[in-house]
PDB file of N, CA and C in Angstrom:
ATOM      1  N   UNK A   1      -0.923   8.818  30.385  1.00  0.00           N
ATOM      2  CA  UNK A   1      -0.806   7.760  29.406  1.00  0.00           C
ATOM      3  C   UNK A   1      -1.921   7.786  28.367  1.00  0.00           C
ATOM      4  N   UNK A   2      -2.413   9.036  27.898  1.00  0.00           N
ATOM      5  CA  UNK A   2      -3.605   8.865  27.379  1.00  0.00           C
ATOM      6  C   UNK A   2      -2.943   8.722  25.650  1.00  0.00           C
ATOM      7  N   UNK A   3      -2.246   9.469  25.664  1.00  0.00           N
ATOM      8  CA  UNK A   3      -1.422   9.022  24.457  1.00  0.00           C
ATOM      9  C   UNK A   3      -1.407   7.778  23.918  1.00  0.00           C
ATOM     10  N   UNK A   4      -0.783   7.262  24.944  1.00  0.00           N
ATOM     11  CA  UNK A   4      -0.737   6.368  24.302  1.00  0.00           C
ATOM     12  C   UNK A   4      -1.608   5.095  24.089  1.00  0.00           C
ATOM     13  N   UNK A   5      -3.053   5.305  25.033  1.00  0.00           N
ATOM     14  CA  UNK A   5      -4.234   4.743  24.761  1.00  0.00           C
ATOM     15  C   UNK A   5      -5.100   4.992  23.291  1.00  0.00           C
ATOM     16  N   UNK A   6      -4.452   6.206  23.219  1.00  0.00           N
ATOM     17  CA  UNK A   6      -5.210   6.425  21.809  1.00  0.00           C
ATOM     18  C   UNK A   6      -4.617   6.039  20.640  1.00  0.00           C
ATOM     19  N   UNK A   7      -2.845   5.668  20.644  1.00  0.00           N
ATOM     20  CA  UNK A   7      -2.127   5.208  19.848  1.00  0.00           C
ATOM     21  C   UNK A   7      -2.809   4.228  19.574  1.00  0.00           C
ATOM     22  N   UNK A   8      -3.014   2.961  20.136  1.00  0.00           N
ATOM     23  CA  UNK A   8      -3.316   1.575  21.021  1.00  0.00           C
ATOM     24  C   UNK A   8      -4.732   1.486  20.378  1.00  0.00           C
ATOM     25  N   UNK A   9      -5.466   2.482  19.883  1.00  0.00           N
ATOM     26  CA  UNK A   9      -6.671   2.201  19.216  1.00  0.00           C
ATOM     27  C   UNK A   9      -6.256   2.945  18.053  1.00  0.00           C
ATOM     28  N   UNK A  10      -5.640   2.934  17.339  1.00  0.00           N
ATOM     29  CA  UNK A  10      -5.662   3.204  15.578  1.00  0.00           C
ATOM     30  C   UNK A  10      -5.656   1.734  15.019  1.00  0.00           C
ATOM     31  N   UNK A  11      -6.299   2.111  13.997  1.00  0.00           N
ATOM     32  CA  UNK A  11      -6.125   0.799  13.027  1.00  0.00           C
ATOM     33  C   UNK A  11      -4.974   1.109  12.219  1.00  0.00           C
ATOM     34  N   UNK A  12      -4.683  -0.002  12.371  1.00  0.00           N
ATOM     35  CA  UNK A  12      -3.462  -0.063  10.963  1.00  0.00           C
ATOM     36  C   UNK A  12      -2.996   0.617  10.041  1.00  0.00           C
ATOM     37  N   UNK A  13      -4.522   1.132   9.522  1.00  0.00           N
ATOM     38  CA  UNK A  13      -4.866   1.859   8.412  1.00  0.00           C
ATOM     39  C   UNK A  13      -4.045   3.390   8.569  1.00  0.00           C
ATOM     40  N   UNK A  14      -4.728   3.800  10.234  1.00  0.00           N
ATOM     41  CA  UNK A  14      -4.912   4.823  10.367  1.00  0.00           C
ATOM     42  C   UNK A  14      -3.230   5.294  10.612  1.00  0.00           C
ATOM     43  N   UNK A  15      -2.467   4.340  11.438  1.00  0.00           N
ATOM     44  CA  UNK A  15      -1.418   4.421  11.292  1.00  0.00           C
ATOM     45  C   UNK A  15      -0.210   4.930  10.490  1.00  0.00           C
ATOM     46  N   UNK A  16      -0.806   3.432   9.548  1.00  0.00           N
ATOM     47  CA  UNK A  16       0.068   3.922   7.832  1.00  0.00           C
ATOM     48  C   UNK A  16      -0.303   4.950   7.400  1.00  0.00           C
ATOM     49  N   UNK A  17      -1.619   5.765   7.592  1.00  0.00           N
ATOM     50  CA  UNK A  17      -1.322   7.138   6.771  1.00  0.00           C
ATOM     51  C   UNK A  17      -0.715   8.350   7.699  1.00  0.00           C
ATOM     52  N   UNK A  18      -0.509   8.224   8.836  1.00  0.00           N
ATOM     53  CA  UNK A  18      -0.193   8.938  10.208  1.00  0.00           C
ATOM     54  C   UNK A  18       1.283   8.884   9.337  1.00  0.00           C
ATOM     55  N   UNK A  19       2.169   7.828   8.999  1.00  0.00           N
ATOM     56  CA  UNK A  19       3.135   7.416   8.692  1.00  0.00           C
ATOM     57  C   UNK A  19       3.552   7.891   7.551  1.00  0.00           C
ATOM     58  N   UNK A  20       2.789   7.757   6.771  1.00  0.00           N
ATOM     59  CA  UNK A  20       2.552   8.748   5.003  1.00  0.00           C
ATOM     60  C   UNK A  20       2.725   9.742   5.423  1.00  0.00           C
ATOM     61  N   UNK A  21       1.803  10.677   5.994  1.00  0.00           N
ATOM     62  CA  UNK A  21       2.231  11.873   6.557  1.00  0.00           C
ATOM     63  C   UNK A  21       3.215  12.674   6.529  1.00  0.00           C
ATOM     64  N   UNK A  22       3.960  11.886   7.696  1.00  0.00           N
ATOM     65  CA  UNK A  22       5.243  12.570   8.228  1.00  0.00           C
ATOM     66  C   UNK A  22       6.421  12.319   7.329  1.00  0.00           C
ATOM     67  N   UNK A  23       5.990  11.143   5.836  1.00  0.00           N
ATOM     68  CA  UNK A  23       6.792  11.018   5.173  1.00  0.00           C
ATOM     69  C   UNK A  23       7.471  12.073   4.192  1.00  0.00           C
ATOM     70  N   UNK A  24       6.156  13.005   3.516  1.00  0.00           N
ATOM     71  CA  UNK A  24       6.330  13.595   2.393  1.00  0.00           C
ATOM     72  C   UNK A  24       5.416  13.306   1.632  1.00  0.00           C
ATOM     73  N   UNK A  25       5.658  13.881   0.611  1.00  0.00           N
ATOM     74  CA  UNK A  25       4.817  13.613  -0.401  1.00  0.00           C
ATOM     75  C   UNK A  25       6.015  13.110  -1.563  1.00  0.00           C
ATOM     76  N   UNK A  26       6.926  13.113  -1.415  1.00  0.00           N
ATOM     77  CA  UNK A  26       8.098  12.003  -2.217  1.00  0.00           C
ATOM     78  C   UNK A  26       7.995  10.617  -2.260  1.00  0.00           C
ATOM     79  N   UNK A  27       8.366  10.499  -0.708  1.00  0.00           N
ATOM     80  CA  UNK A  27       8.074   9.316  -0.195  1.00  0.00           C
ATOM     81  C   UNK A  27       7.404   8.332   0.097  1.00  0.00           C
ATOM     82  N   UNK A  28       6.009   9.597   0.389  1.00  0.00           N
ATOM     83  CA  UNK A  28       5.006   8.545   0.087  1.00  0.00           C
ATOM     84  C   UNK A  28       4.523   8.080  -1.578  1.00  0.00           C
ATOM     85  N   UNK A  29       4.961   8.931  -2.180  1.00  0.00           N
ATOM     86  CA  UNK A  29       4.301   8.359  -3.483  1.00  0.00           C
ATOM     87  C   UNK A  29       5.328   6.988  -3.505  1.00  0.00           C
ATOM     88  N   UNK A  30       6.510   6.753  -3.487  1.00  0.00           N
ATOM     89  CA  UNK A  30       7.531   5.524  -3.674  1.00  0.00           C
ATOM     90  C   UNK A  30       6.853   4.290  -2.739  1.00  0.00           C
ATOM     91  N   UNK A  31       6.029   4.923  -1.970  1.00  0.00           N
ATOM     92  CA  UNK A  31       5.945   3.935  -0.857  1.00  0.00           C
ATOM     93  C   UNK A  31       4.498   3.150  -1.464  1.00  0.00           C
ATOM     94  N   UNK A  32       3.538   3.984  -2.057  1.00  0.00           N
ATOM     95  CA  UNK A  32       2.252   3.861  -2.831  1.00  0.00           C
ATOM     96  C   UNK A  32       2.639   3.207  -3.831  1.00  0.00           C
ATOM     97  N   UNK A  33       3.895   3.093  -4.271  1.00  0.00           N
ATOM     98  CA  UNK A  33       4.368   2.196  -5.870  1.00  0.00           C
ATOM     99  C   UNK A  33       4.418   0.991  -5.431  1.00  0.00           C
ATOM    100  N   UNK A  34       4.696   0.795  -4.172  1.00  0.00           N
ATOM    101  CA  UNK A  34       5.213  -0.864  -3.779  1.00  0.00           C
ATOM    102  C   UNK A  34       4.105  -1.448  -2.997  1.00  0.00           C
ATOM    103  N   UNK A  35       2.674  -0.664  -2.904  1.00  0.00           N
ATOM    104  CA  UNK A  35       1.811  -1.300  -2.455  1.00  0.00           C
ATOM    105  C   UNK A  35       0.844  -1.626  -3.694  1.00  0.00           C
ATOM    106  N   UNK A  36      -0.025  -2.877  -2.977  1.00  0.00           N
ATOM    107  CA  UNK A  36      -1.167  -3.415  -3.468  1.00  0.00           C
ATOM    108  C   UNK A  36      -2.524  -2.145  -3.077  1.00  0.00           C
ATOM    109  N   UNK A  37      -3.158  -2.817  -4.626  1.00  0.00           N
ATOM    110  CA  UNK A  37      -3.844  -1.614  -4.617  1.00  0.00           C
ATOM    111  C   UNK A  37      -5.146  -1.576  -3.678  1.00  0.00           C
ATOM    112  N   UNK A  38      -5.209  -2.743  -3.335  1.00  0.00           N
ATOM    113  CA  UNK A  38      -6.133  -3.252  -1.733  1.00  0.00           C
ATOM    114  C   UNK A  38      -5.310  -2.912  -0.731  1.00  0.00           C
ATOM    115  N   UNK A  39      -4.233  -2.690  -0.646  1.00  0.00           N
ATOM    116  CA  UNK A  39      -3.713  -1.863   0.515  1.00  0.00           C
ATOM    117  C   UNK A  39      -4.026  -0.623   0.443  1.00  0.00           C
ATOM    118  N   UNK A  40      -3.687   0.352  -0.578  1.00  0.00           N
ATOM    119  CA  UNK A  40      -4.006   1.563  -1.038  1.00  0.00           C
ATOM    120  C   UNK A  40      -5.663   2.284  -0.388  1.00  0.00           C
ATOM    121  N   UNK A  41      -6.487   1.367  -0.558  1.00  0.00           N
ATOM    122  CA  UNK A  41      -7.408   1.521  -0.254  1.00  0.00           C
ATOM    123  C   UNK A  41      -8.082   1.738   0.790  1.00  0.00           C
ATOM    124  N   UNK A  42      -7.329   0.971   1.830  1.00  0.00           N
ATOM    125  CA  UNK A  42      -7.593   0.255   3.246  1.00  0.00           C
ATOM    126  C   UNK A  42      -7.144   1.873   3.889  1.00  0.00           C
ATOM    127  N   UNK A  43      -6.254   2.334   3.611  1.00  0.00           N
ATOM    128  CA  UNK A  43      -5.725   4.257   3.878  1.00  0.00           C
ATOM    129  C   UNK A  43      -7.002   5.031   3.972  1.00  0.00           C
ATOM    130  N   UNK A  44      -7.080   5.433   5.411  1.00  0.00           N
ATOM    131  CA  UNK A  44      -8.094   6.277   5.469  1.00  0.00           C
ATOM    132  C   UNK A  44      -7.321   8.070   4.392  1.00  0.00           C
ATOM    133  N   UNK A  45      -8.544   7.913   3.201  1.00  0.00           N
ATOM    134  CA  UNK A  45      -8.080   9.135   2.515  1.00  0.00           C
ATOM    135  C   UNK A  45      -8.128  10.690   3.283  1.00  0.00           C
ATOM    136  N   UNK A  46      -8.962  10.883   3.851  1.00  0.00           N
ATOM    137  CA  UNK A  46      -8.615  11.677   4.905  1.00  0.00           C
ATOM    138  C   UNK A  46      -7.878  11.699   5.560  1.00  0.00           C
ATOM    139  N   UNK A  47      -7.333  10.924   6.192  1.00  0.00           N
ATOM    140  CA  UNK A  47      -5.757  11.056   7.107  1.00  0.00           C
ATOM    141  C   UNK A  47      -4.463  11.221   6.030  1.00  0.00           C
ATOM    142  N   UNK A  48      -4.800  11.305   5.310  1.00  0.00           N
ATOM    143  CA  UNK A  48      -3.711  11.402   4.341  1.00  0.00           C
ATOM    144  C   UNK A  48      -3.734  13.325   3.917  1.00  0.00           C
ATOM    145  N   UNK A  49      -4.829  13.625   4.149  1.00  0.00           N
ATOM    146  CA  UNK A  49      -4.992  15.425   4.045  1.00  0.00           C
ATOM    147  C   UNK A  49      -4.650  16.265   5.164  1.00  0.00           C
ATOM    148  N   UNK A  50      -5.322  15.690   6.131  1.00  0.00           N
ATOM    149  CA  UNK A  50      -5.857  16.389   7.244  1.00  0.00           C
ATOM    150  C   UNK A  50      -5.193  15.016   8.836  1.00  0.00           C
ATOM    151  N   UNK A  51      -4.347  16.108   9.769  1.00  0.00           N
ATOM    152  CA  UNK A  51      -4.263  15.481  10.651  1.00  0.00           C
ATOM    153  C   UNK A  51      -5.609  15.818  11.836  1.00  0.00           C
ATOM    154  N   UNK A  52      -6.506  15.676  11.829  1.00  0.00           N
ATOM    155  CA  UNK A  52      -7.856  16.285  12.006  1.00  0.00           C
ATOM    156  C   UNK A  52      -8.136  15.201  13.526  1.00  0.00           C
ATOM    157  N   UNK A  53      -8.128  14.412  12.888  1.00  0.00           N
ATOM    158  CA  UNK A  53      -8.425  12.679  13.789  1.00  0.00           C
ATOM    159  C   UNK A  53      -7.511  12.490  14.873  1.00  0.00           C
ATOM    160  N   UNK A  54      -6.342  13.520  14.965  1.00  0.00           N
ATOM    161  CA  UNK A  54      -5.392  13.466  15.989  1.00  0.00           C
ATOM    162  C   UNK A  54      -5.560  13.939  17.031  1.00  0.00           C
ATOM    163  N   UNK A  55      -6.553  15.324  16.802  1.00  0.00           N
ATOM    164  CA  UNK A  55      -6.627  16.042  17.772  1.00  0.00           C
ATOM    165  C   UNK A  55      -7.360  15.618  18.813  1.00  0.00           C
TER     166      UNK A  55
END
């Protein structure tokens, strides 16, 4: 279950860009149009490059 202990500690943040991710880069830009730009921010920019933090 370690999986999913480590799920269980992402922030939000880290999530939504886990989520960006696997979206595209289409998708996520559509998805970046309908956010606030204090949301935008809150996105760890690194998780958005690099799935690095997963391992």
């Amino acid at each position: 279950m370690m999986m999913v202990e480590e799920y269980r500690s992402l922030t939000g943040a880290q999530k939504a860009a886990i989520l960006m991710m696997a979206l595209g880069e289409e998708p996520c830009a559509r998805l970046f149009a309908l956010m606030h730009e204090d949301e935008i921010k809150e996105i760890p920019v690194y998780a958005l490059f690099s799935a690095s933090f997963l391992d």
